[in-house]
Protein backbone atom coordinates (compact mmCIF):
# COMPACT_ATOMS: atom_id res chain seq x y z
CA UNK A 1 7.45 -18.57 22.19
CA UNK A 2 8.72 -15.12 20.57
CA UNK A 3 5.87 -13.30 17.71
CA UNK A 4 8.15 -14.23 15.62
CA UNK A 5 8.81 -18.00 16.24
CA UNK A 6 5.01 -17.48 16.50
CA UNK A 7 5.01 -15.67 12.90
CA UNK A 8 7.63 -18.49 11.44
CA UNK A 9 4.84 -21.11 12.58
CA UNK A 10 1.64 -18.92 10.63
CA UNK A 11 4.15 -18.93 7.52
CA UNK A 12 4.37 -22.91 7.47
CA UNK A 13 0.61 -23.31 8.35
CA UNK A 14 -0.26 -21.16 5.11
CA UNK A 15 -0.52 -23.66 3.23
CA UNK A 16 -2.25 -25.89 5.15
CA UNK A 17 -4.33 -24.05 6.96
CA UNK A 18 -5.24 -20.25 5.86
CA UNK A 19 -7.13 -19.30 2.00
CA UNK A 20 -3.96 -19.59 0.06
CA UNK A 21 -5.81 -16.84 -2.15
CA UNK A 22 -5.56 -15.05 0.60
CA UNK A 23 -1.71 -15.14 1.41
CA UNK A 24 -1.00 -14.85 -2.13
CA UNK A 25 -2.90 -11.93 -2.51
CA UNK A 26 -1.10 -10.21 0.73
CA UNK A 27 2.22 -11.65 -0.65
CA UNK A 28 1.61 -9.74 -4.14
CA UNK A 29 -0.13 -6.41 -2.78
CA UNK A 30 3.05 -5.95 -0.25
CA UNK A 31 5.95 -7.08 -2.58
CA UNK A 32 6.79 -3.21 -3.49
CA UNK A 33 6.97 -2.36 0.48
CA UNK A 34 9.02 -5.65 1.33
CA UNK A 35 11.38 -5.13 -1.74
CA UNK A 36 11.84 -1.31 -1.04
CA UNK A 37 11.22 -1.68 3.16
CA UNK A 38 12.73 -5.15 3.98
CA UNK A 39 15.85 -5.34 1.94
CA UNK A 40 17.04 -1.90 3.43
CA UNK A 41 16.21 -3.44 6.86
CA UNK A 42 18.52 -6.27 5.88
CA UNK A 43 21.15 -4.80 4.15
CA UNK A 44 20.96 -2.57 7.54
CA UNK A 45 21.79 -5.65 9.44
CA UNK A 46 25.15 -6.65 7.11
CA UNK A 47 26.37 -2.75 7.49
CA UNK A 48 25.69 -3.07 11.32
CA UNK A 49 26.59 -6.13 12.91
CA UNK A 50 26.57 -4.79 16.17
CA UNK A 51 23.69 -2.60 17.74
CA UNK A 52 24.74 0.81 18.29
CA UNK A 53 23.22 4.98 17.82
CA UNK A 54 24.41 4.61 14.07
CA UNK A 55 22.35 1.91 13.52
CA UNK A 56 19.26 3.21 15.50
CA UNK A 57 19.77 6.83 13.56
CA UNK A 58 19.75 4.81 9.88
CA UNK A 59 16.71 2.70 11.43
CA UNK A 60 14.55 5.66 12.27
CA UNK A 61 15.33 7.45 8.68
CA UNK A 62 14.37 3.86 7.08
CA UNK A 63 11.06 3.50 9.04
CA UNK A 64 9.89 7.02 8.30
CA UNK A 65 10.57 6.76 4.12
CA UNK A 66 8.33 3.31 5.04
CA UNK A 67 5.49 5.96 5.92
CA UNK A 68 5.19 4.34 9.10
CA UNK A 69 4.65 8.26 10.45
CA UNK A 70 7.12 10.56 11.95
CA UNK A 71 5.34 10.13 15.69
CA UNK A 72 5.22 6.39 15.24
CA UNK A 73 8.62 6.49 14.24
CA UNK A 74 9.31 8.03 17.21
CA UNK A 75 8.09 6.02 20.18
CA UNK A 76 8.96 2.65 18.02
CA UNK A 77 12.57 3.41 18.77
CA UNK A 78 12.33 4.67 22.09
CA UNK A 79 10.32 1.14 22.80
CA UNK A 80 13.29 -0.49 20.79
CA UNK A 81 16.14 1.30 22.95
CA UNK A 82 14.54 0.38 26.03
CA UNK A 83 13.94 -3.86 25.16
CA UNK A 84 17.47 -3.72 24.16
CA UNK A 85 18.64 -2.50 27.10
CA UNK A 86 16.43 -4.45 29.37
CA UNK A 87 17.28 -7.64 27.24
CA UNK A 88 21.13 -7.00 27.02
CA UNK A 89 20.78 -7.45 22.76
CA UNK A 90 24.18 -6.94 20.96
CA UNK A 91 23.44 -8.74 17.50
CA UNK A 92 21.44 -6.53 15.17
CA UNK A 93 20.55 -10.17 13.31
CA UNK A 94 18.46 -10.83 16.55
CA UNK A 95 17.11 -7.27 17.06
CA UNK A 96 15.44 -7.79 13.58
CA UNK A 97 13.35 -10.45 15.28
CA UNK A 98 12.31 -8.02 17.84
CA UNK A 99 11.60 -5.19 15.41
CA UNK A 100 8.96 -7.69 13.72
CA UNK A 101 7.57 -8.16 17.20
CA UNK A 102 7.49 -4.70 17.67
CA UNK A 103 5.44 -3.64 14.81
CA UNK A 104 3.09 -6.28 15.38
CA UNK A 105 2.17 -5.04 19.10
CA UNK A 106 2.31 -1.21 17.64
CA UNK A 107 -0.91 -2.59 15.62
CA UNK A 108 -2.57 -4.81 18.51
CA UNK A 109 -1.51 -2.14 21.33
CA UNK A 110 -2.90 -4.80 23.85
CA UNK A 111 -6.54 -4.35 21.98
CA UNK A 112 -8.92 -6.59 19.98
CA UNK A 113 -9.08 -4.84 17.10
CA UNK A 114 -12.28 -6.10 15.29
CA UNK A 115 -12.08 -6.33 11.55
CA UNK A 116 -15.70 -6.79 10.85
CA UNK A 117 -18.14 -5.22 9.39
CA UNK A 118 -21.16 -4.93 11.83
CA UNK A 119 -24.75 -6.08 10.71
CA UNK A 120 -27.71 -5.82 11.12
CA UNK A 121 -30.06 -9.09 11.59
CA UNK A 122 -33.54 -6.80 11.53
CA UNK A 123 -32.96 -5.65 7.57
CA UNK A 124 -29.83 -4.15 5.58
CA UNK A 125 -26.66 -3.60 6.38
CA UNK A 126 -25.82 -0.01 5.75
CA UNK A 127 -22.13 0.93 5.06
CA UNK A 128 -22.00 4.86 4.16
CA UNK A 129 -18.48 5.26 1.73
CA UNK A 130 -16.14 8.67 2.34
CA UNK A 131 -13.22 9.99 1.24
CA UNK A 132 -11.92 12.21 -1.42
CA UNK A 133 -12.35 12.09 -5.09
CA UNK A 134 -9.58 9.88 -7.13
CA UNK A 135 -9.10 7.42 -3.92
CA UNK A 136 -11.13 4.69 -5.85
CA UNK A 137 -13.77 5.70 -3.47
CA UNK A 138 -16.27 4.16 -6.34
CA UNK A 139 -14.52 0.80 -7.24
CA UNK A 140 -14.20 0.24 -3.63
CA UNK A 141 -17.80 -0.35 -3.35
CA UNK A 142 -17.72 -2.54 -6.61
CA UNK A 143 -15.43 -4.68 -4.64
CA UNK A 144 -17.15 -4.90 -1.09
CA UNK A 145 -20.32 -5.07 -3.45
CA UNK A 146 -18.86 -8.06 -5.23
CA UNK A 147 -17.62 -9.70 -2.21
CA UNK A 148 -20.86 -9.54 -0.69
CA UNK A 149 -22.47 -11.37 -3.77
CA UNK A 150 -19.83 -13.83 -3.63
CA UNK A 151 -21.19 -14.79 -0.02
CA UNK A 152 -24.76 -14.85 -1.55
CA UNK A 153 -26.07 -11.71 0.11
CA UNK A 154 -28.46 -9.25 -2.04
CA UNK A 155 -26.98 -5.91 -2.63
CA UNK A 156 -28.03 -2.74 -3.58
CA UNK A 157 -25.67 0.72 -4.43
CA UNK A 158 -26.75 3.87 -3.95
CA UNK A 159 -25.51 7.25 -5.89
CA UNK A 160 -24.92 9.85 -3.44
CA UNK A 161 -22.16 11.51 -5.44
CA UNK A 162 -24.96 13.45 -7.08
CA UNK A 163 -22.85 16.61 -8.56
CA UNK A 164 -19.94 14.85 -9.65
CA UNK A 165 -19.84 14.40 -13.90
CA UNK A 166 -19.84 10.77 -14.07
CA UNK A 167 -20.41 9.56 -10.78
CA UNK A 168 -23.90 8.22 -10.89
CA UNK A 169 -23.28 6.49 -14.37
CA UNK A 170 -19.55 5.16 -12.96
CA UNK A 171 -21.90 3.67 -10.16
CA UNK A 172 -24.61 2.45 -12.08
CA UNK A 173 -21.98 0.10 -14.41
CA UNK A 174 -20.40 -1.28 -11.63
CA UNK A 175 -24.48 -1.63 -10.03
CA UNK A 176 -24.62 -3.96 -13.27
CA UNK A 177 -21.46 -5.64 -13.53
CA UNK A 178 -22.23 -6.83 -10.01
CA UNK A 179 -25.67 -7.84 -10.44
CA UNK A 180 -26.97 -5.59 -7.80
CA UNK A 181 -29.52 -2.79 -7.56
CA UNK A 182 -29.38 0.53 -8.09
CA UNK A 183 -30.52 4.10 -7.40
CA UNK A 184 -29.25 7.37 -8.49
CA UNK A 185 -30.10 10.42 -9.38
CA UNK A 186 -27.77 13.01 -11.40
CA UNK A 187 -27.69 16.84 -9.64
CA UNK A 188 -29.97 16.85 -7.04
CA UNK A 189 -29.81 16.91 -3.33
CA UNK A 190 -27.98 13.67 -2.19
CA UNK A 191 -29.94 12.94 1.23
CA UNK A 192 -32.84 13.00 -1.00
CA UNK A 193 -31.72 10.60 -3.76
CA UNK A 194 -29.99 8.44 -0.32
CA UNK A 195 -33.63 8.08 1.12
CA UNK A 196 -35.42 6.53 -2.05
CA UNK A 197 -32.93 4.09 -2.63
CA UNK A 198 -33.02 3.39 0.64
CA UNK A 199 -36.64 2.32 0.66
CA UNK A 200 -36.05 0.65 -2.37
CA UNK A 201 -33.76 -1.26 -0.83
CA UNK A 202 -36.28 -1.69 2.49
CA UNK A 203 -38.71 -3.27 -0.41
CA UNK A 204 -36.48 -5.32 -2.52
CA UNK A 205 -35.17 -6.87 0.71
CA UNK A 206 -31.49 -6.00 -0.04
CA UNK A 207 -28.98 -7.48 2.85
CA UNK A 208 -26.07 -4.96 2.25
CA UNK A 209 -26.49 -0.92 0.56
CA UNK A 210 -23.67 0.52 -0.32
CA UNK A 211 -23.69 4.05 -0.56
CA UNK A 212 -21.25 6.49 -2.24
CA UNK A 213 -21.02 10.13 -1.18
CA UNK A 214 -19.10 13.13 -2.46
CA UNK A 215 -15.58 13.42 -1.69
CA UNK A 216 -15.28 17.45 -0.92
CA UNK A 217 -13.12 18.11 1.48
CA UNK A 218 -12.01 21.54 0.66
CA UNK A 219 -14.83 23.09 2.84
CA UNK A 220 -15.39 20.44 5.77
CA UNK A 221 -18.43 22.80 7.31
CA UNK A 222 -20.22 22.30 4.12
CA UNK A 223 -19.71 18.67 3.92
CA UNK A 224 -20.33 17.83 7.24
CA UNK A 225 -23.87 19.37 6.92
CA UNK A 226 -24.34 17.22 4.36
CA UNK A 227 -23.03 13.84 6.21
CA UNK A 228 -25.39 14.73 9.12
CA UNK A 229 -28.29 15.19 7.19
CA UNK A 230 -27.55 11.99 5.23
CA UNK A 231 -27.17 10.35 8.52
CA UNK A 232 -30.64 11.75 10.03
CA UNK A 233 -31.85 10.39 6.40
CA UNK A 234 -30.05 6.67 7.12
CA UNK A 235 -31.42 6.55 10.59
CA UNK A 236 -34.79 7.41 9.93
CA UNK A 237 -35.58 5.06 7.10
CA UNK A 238 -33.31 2.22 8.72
CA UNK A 239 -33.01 2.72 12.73
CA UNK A 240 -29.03 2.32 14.27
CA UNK A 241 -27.98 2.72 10.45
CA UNK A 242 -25.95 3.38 9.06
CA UNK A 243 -24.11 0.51 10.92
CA UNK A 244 -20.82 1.19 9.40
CA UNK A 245 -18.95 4.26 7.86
CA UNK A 246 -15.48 3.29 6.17
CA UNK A 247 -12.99 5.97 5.13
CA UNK A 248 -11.25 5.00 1.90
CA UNK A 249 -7.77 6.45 1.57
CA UNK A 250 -5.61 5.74 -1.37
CA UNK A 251 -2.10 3.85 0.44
CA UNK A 252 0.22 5.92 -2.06
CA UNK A 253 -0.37 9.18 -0.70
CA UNK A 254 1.68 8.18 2.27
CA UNK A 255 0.88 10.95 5.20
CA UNK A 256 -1.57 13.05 2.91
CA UNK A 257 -3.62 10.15 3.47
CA UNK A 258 -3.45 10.48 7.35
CA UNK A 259 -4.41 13.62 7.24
CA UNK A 260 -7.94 12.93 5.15
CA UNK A 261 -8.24 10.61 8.52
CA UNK A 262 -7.89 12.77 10.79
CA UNK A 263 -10.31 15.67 8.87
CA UNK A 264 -12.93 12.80 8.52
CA UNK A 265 -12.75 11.74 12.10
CA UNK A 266 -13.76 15.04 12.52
CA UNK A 267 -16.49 15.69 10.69
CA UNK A 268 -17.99 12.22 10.90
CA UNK A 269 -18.62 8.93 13.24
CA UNK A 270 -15.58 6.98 11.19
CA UNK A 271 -15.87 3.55 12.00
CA UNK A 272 -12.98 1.92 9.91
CA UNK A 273 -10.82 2.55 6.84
CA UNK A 274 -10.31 1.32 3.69
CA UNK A 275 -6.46 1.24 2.00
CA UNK A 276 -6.71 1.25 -1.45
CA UNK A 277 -3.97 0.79 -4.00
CA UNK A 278 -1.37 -1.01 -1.08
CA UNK A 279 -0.13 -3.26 -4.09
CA UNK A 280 1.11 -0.14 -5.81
CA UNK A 281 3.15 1.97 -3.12
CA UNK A 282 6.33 0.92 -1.31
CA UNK A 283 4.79 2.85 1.66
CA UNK A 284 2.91 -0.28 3.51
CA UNK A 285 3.68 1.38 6.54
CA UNK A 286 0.66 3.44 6.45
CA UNK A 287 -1.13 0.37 8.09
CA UNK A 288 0.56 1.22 10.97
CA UNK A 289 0.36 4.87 11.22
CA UNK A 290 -3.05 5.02 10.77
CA UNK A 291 -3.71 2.69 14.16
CA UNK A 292 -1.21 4.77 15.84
CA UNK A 293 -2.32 7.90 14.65
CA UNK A 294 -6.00 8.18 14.47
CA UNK A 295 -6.74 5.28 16.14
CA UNK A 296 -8.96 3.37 13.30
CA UNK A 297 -8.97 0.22 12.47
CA UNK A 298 -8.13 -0.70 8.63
CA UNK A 299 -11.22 -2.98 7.60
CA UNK A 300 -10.13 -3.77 4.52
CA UNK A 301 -7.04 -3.16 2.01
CA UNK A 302 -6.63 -3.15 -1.60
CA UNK A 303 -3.83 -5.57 -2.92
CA UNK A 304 -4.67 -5.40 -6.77
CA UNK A 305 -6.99 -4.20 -9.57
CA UNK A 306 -9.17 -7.06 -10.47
CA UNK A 307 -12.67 -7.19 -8.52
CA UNK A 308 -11.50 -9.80 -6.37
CA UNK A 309 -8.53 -8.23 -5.24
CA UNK A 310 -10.24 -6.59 -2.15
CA UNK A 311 -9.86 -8.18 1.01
CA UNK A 312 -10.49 -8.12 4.43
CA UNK A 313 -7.42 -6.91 6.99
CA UNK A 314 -5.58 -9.42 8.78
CA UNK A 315 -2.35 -7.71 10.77
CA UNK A 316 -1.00 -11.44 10.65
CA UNK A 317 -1.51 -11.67 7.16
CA UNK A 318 -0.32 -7.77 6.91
CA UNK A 319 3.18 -8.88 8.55
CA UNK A 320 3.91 -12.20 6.86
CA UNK A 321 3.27 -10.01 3.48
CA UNK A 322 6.04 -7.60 4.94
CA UNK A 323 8.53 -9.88 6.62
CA UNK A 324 8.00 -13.44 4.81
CA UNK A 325 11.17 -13.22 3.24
CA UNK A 326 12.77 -12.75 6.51
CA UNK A 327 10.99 -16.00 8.04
């Protein structure tokens, strides 16, 4: 059996056996990308019956204005030219089965891409939040926070935006709408403010902290100084912490956003990303550029604006929200 046939099966099992809420929520989040992404790729297939170097050329421009990346781009067709020639495929309706194949193993790349978050059974989880200002850095850990409630774990937030106008107080509502604790302290020195929340958390027995940081990237020396010493800070109070360190990136900036990963990765020990704002860019493609080009896996994506509207990756999920209407 084909992905696809594979993918056709996952699409009639949705309802029976995968959170509906779920599927619905990747079906919603994508429908910009699949109405902007997939009805080019079809209409591609009604201008082209046949395969040929037109088609491939018109292809290649469509995948790049996906935001798939330029490099992706790139080796996708040269994988593509080299299964149709090895499998002797005329009928561009067909080769559209393959190209949904193809994106899938671009993702997977023969790996097991884990998309969980890693915890820690001797006290709190710690997951350390980067990224730039205006990515919904801050919301993002309202989510996660309120997903974590959901599940019945204790959760605590912790302001280490500490310069930013706002930031602490921004926190400190969500800290409330959540029902979880707080700390934060308003212009003063963040590793500081990071280590008494952190052994407030130690004493109120919190099972997840969430911690925001500044989102200065303008002068990475500066800010990576200050992301080691908050990481000596984690690590002392809370040994092997902090456990994860998730990247948010806001979808709609397309390849600006692969280049905040690649500037993080090299600052800081990035463990995962988060995509924010997928339900409001026609530029899904990110998803896979980001795999192919910094090598990260996306932990969890943003499909909406309500609280419950985070949720945690799923590439099958990912490509049924892309190609359902195909299947």
């Amino acid at each position: 059996m084909g992905l696809f046939d594979k993918f056709k099966k996952i699409v009639s099992k949705t309802t029976e056996e995968k959170d509906k809420v779920v599927v619905e929520s990747y079906d919603k989040g994508l429908k910009k990308t699949r109405d902007e992404f997939v009805s080019k790729l079809s209409l591609l297939g009604i201008k082209y019956t046949r395969v040929s170097d037109a088609y491939f050329e018109e292809l290649e421009d469509l995948l790049i204005s996906a935001d798939i990346g330029v490099n992706t781009v790139f080796k996708f067709i040269e994988r593509l030219k080299e299964r149709v020639k090895k499998e002797s495929i005329l009928d561009t309706s067909y080769l559209m089965e393959v190209i949904v194949d193809e994106l899938f193993i671009i993702y997977v790349n023969n790996e097991s891409l884990s998309t969980k978050i890693v915890e820690n059974n001797a006290g709190p989880t710690v997951i350390l939040m980067v990224g730039v200002n205006g990515v919904g850095k801050t919301t993002t850990i309202a989510k996660l926070g309120f997903k974590y409630k959901s599940m019945g774990k204790k959760v605590a937030m912790i302001a280490g935006d500490t310069f930013r106008a706002g930031a602490v107080e921004q926190l400190k509502i969500w800290a409330d709408k959540t029902n979880s604790l707080f700390y934060g302290k308003d212009n003063t020195d963040p590793a500081g403010v990071i280590y008494d929340g952190l052994e407030l958390a130690k004493k109120e027995n919190a099972d997840i902290v969430l911690i925001d940081t500044a989102g200065r990237l303008q002068n990475k020396v500066n800010l990576m100084k200050e992301l080691e010493k908050i990481n000596k800070v984690i690590n002392r109070i809370i040994p092997g912490a902090p456990h994860e360190t998730l990247l948010v990136i806001d979808a709609s900036t397309g390849q600006n956003g692969i280049m905040q990963a690649v500037a993080f990765k090299e600052i800081t020990n990035i463990t995962g990303i988060v995509l924010t704002k997928l339900d409001g860019t026609a530029k899904g493609g990110i998803v896979l550029a980001i795999k192919e080009e910094v090598d990260l896996p996306v932990k969890f994506v943003g499909l909406g604006e309500r609280i419950s509207d985070l949720q945690t990756f799923d590439i099958e999920d990912y490509i049924y929200g892309l190609f359902k209407d195909m299947m």
